[in-house]
PDB file of N, CA and C in Angstrom:
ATOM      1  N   UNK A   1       0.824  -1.194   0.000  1.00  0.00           N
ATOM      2  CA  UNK A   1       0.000   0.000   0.000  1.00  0.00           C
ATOM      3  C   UNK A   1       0.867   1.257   0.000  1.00  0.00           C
ATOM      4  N   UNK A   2       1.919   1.177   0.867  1.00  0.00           N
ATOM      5  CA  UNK A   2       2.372   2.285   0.901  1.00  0.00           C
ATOM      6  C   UNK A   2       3.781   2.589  -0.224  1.00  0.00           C
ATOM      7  N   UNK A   3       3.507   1.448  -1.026  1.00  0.00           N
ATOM      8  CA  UNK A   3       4.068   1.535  -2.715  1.00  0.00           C
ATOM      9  C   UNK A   3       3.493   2.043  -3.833  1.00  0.00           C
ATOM     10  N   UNK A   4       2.263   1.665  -3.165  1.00  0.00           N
ATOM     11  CA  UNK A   4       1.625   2.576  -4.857  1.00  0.00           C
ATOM     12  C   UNK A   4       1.293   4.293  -4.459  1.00  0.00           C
ATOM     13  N   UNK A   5       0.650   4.337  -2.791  1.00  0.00           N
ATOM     14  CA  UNK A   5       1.407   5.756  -2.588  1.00  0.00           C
ATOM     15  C   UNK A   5       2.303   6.861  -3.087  1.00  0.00           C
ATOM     16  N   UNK A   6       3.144   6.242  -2.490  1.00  0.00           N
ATOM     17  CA  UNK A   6       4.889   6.897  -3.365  1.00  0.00           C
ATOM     18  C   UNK A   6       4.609   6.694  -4.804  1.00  0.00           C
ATOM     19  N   UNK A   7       3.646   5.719  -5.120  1.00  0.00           N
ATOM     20  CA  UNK A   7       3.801   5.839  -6.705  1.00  0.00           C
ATOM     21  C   UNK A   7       3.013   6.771  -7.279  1.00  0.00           C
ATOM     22  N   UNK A   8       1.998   6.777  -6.835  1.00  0.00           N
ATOM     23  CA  UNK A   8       0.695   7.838  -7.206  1.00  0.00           C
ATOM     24  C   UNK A   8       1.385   9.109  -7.097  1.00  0.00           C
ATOM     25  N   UNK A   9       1.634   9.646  -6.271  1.00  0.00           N
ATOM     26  CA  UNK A   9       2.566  10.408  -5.503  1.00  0.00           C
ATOM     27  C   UNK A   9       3.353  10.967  -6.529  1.00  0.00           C
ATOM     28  N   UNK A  10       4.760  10.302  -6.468  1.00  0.00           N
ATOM     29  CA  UNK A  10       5.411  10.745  -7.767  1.00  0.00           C
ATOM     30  C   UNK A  10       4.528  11.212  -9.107  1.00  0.00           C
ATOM     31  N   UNK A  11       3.430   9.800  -9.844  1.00  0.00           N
ATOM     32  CA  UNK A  11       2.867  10.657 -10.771  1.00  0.00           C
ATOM     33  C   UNK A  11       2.087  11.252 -11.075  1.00  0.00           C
ATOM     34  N   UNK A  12       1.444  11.874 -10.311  1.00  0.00           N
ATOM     35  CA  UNK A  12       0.806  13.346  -9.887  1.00  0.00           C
ATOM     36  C   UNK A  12       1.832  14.525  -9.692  1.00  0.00           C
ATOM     37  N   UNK A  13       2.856  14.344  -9.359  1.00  0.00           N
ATOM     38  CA  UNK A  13       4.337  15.690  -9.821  1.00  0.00           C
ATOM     39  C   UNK A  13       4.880  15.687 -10.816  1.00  0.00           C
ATOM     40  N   UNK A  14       4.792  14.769 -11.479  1.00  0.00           N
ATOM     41  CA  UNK A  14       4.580  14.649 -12.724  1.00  0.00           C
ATOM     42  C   UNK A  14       3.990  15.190 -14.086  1.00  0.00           C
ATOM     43  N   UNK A  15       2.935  14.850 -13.833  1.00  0.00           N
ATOM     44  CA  UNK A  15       1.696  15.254 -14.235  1.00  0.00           C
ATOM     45  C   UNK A  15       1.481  16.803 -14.118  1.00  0.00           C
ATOM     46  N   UNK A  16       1.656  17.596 -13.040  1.00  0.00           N
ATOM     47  CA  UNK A  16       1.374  18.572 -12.640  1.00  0.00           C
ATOM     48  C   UNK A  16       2.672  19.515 -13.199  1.00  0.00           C
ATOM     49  N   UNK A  17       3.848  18.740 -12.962  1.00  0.00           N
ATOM     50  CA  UNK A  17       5.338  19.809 -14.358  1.00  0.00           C
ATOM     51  C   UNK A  17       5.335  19.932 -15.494  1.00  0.00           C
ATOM     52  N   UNK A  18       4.805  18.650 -16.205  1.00  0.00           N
ATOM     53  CA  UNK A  18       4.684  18.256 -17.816  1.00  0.00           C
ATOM     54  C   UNK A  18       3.734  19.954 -18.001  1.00  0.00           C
ATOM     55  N   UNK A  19       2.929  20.247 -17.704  1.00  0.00           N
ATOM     56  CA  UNK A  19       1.935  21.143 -18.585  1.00  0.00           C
ATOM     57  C   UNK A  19       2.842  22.483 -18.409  1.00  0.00           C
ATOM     58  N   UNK A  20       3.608  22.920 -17.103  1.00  0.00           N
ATOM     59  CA  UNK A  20       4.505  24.473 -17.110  1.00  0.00           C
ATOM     60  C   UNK A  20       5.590  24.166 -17.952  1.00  0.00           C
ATOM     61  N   UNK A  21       6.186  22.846 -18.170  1.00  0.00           N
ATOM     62  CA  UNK A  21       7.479  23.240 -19.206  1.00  0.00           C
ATOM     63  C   UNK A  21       6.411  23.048 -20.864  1.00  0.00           C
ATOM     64  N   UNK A  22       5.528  22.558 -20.981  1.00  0.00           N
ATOM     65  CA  UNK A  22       4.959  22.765 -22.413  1.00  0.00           C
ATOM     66  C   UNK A  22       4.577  24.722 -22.419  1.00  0.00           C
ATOM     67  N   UNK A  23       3.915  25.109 -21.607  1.00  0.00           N
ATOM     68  CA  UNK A  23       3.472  26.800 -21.414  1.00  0.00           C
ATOM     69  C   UNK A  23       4.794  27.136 -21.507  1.00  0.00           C
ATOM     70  N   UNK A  24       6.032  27.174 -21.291  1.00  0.00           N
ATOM     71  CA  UNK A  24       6.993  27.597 -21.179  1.00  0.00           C
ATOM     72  C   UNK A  24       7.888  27.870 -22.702  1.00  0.00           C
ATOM     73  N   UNK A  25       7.613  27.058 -23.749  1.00  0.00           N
ATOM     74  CA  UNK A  25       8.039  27.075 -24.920  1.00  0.00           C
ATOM     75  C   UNK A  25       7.419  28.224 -25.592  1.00  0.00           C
ATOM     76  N   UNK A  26       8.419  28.830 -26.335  1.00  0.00           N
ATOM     77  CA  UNK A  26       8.540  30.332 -26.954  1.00  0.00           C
ATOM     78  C   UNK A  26       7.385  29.773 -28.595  1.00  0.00           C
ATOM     79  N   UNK A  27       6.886  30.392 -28.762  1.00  0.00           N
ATOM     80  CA  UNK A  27       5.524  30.075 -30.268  1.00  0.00           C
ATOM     81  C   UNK A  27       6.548  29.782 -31.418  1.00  0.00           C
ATOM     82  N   UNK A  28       6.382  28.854 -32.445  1.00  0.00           N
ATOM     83  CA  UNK A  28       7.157  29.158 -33.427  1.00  0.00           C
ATOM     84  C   UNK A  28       7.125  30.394 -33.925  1.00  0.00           C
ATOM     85  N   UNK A  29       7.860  30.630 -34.610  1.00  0.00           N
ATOM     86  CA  UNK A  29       8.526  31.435 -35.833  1.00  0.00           C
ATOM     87  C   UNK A  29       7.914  32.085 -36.685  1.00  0.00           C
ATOM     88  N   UNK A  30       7.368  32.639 -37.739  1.00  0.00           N
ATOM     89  CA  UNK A  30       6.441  32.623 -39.048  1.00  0.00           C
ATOM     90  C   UNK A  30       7.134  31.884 -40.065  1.00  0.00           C
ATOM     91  N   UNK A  31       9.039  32.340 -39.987  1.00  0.00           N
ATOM     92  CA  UNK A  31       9.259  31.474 -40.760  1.00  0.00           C
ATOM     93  C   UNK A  31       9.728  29.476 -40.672  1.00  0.00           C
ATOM     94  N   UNK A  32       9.374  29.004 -39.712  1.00  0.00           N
ATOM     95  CA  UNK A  32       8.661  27.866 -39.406  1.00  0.00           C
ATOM     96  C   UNK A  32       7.726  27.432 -39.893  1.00  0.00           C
ATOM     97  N   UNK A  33       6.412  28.013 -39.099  1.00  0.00           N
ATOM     98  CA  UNK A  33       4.878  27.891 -40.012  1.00  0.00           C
ATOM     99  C   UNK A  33       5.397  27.873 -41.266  1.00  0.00           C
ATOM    100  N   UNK A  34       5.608  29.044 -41.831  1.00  0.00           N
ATOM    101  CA  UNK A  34       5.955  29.049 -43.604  1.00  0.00           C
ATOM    102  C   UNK A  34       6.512  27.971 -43.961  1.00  0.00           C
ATOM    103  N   UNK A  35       7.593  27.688 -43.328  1.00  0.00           N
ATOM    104  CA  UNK A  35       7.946  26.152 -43.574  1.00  0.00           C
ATOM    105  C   UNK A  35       7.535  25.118 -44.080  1.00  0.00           C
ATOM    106  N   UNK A  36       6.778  24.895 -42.699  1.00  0.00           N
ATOM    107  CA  UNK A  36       5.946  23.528 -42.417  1.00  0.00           C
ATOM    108  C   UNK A  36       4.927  23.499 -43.644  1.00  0.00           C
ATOM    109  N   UNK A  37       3.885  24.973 -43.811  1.00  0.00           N
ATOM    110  CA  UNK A  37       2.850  24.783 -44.775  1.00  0.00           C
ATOM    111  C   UNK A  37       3.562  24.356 -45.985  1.00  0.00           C
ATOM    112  N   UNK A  38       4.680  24.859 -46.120  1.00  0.00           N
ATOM    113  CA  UNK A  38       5.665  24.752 -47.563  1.00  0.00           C
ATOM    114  C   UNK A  38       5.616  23.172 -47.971  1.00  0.00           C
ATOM    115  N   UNK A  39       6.211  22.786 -47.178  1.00  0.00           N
ATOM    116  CA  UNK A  39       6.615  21.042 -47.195  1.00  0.00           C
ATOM    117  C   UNK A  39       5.472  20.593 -47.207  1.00  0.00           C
ATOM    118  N   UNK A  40       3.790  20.989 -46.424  1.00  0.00           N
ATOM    119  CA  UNK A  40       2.734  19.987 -46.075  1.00  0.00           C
ATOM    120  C   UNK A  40       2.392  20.165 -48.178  1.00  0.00           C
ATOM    121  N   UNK A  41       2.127  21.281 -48.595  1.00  0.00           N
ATOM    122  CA  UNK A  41       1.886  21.509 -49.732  1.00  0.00           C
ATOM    123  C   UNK A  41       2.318  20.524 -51.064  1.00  0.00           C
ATOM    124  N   UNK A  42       3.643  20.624 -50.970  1.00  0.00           N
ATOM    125  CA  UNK A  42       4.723  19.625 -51.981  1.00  0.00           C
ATOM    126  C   UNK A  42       4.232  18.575 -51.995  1.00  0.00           C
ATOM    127  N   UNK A  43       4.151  17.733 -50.405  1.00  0.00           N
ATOM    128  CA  UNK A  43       3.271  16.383 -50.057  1.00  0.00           C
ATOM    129  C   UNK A  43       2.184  16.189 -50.605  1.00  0.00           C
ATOM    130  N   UNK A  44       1.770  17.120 -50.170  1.00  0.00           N
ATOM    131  CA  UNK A  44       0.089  16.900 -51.213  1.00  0.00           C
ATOM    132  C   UNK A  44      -0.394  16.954 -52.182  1.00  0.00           C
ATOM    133  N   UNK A  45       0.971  17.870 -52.777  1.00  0.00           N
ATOM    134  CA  UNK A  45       0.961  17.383 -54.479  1.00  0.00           C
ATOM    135  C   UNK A  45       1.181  16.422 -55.113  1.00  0.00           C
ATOM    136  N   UNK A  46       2.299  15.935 -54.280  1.00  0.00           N
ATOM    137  CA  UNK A  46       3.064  14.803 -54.580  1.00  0.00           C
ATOM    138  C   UNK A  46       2.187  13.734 -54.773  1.00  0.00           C
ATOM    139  N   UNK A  47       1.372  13.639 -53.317  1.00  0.00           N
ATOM    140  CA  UNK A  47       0.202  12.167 -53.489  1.00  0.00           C
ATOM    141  C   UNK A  47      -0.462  12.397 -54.635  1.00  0.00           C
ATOM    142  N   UNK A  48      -1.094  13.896 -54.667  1.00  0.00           N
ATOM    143  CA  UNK A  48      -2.225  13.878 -55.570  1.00  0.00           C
ATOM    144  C   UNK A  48      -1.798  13.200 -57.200  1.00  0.00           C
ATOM    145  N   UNK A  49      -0.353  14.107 -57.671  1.00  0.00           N
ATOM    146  CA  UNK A  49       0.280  13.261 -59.052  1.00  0.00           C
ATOM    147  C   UNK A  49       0.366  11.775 -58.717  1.00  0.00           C
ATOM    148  N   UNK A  50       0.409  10.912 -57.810  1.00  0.00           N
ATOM    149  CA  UNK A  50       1.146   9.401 -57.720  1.00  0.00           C
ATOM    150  C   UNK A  50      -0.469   9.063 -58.030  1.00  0.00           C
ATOM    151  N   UNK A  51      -1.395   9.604 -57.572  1.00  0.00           N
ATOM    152  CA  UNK A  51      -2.893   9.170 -57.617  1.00  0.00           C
ATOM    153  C   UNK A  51      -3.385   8.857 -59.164  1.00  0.00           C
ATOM    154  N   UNK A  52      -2.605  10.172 -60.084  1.00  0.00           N
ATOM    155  CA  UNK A  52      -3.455  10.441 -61.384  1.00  0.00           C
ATOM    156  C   UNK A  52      -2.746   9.432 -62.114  1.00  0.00           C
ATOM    157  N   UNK A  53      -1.583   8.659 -62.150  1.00  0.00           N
ATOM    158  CA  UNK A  53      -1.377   7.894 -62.714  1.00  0.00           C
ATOM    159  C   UNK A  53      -2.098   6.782 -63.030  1.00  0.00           C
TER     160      UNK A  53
END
């Protein structure tokens, strides 16, 4: 009993740090986003030509 205690225990401090170091990360970039949409775009061309064949 007094194992899963300490266990609960621990992951509930856990639990409760994980969410301030995610709030803690600075927003991407624009040129990131721009990025990312860049590359999602290419991809989706890409499938769409492998499709029309």
């Amino acid at each position: 009993m007094r194992r899963l205690t300490i266990f609960m225990l621990t992951v509930m401090m856990l639990v409760l740090a994980v969410p301030s170091l995610a709030f803690a990360q600075d927003a991407p970039s624009t040129a990131d986003l721009s990025l990312a949409m860049d590359t999602m775009w290419v991809v989706i061309a890409a499938v769409l030509v492998l499709f029309m064949q």
